[in-house]
Structure formats: structure tokens, C-alpha cells
N, C-alpha and C. Protein backbone atom coordinates (compact mmCIF):
# COMPACT_ATOMS: atom_id res chain seq x y z
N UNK A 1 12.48 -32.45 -0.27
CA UNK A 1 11.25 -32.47 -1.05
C UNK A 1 10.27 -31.42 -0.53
N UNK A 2 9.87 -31.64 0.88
CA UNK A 2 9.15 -30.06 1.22
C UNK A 2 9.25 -29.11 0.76
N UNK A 3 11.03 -28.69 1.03
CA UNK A 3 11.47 -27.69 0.51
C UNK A 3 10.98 -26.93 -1.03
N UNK A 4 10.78 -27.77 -2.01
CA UNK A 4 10.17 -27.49 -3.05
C UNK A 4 8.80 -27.48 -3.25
N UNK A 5 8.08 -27.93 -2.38
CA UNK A 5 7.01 -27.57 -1.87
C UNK A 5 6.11 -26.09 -1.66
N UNK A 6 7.36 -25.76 -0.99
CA UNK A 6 7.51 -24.31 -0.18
C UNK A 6 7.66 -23.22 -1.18
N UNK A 7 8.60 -23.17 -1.86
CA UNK A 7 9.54 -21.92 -2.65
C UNK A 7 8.41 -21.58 -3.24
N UNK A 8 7.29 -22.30 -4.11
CA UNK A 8 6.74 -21.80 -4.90
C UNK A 8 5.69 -20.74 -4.69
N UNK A 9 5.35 -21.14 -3.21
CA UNK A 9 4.37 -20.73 -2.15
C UNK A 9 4.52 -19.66 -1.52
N UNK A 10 5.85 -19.48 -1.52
CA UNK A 10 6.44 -18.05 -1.25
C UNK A 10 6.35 -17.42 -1.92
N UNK A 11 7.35 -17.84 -2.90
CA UNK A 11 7.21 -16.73 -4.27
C UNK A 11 6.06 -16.13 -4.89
N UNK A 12 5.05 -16.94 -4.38
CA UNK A 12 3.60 -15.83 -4.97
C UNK A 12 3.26 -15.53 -4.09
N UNK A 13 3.68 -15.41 -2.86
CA UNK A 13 3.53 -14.18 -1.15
C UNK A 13 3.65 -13.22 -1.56
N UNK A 14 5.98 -13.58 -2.11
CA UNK A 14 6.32 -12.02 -2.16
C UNK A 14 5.72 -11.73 -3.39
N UNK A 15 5.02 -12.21 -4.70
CA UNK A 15 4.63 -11.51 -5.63
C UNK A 15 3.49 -10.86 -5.28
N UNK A 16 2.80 -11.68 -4.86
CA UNK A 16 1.66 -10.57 -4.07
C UNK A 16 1.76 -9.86 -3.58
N UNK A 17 2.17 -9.52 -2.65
CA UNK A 17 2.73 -8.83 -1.73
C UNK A 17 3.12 -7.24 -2.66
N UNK A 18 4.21 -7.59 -3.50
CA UNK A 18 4.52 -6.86 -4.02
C UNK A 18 3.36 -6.19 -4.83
N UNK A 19 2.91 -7.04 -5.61
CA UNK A 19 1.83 -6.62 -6.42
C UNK A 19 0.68 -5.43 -5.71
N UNK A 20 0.49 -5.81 -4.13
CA UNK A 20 -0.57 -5.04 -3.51
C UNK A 20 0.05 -3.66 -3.03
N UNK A 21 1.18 -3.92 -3.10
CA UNK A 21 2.23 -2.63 -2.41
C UNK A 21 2.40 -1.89 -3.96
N UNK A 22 2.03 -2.31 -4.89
CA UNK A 22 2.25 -1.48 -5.82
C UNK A 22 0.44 -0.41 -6.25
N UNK A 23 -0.33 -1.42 -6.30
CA UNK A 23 -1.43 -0.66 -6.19
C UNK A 23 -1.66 0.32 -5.09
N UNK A 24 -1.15 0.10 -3.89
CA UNK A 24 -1.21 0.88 -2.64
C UNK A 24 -0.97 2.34 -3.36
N UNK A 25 0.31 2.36 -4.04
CA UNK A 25 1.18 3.18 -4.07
C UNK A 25 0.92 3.99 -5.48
N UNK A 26 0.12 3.67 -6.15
CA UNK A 26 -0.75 3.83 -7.30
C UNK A 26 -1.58 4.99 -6.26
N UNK A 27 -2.49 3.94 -5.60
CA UNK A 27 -4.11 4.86 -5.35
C UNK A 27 -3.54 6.18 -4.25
N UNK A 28 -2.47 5.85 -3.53
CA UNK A 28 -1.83 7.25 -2.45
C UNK A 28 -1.75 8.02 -3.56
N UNK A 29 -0.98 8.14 -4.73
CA UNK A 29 -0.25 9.07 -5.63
C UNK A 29 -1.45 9.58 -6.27
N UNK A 30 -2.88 8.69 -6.56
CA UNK A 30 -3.68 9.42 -7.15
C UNK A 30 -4.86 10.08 -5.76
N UNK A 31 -4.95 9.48 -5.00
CA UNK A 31 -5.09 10.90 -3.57
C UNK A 31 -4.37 11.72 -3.34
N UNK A 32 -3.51 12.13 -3.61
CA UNK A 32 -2.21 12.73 -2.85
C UNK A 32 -2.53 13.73 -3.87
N UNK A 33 -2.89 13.57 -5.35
CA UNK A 33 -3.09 14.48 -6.52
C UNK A 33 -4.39 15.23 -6.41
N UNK A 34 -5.21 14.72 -6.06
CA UNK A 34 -6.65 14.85 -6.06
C UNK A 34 -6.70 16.09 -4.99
N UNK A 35 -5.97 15.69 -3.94
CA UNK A 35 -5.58 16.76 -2.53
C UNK A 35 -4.29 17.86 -2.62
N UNK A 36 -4.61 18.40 -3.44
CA UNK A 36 -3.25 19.32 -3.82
C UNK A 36 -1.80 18.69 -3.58
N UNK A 37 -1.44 17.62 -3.37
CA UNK A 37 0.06 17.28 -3.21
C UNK A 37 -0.05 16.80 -2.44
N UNK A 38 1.42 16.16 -2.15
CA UNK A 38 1.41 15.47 -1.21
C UNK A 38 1.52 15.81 0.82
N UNK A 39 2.09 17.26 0.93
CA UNK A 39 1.34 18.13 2.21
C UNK A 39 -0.15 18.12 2.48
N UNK A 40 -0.70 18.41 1.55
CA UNK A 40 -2.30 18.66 1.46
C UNK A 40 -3.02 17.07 2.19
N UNK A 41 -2.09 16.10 1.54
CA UNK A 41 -2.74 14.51 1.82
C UNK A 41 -2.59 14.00 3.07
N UNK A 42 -1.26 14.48 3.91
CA UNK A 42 -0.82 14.18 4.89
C UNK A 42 -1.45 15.07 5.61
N UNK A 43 -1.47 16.22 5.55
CA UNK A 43 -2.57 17.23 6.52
C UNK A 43 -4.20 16.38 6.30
N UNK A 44 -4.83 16.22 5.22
CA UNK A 44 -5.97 15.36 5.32
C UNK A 44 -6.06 14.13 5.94
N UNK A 45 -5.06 13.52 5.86
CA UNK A 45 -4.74 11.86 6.46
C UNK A 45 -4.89 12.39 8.47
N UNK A 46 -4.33 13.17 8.54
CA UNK A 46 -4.28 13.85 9.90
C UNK A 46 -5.41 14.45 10.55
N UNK A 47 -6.00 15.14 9.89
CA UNK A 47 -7.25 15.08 10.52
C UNK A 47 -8.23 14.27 10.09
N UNK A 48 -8.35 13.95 9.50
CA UNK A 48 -9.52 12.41 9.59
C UNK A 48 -8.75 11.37 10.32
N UNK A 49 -7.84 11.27 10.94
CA UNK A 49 -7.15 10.50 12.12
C UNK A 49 -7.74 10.92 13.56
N UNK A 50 -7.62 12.53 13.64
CA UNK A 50 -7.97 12.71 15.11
C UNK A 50 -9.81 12.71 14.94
N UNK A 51 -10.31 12.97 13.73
CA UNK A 51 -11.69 12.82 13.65
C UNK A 51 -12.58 11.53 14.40
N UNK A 52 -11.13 10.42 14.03
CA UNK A 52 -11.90 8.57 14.78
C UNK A 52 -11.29 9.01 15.83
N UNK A 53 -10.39 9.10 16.39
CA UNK A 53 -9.53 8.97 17.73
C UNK A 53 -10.58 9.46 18.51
């Protein structure tokens, strides 16, 4: 009986989950555009990294 408890509780983890990993992957692709490509984003992601460090 737990057991059925459970599954349902999961299943909207991994839907979430999924769901947020999809917007993630939305808003990178529309930075990544905005920043000439995707080199341009990763060179920007890089220095605004050593900028906090």
C-alpha cells in the first residue's frame, strides 16, 4: 500500500524535473543565441566565472 503511495510522488519529481531541465535548456539556447553561438556563451560563462572567483 505505501508503495502506491509513493509512485505517484515520484512521477511528478521526474516530471518536474524533467520539465525544469527542459526550460533550462530553452533559456541556454536562447543565451547562447543572443552571444554569438554557442563558443561566444561558453567564453562569456568563463569569464563571469573568474569575475566571482
Amino acid at each position: 500500500m505505501e508503495k502506491d503511495k509513493k509512485a505517484p510522488k515520484e512521477a511528478d519529481s521526474a516530471a518536474k524535473a524533467k520539465q525544469l531541465a527542459e526550460k533550462l535548456r530553452f533559456r541556454l539556447k536562447e543565451a547562447s543565441a543572443q552571444r554569438g553561438g554557442s563558443e561566444a556563451f561558453l567564453h562569456w560563462l568563463r569569464s563571469d566565472a573568474k569575475k566571482g572567483a
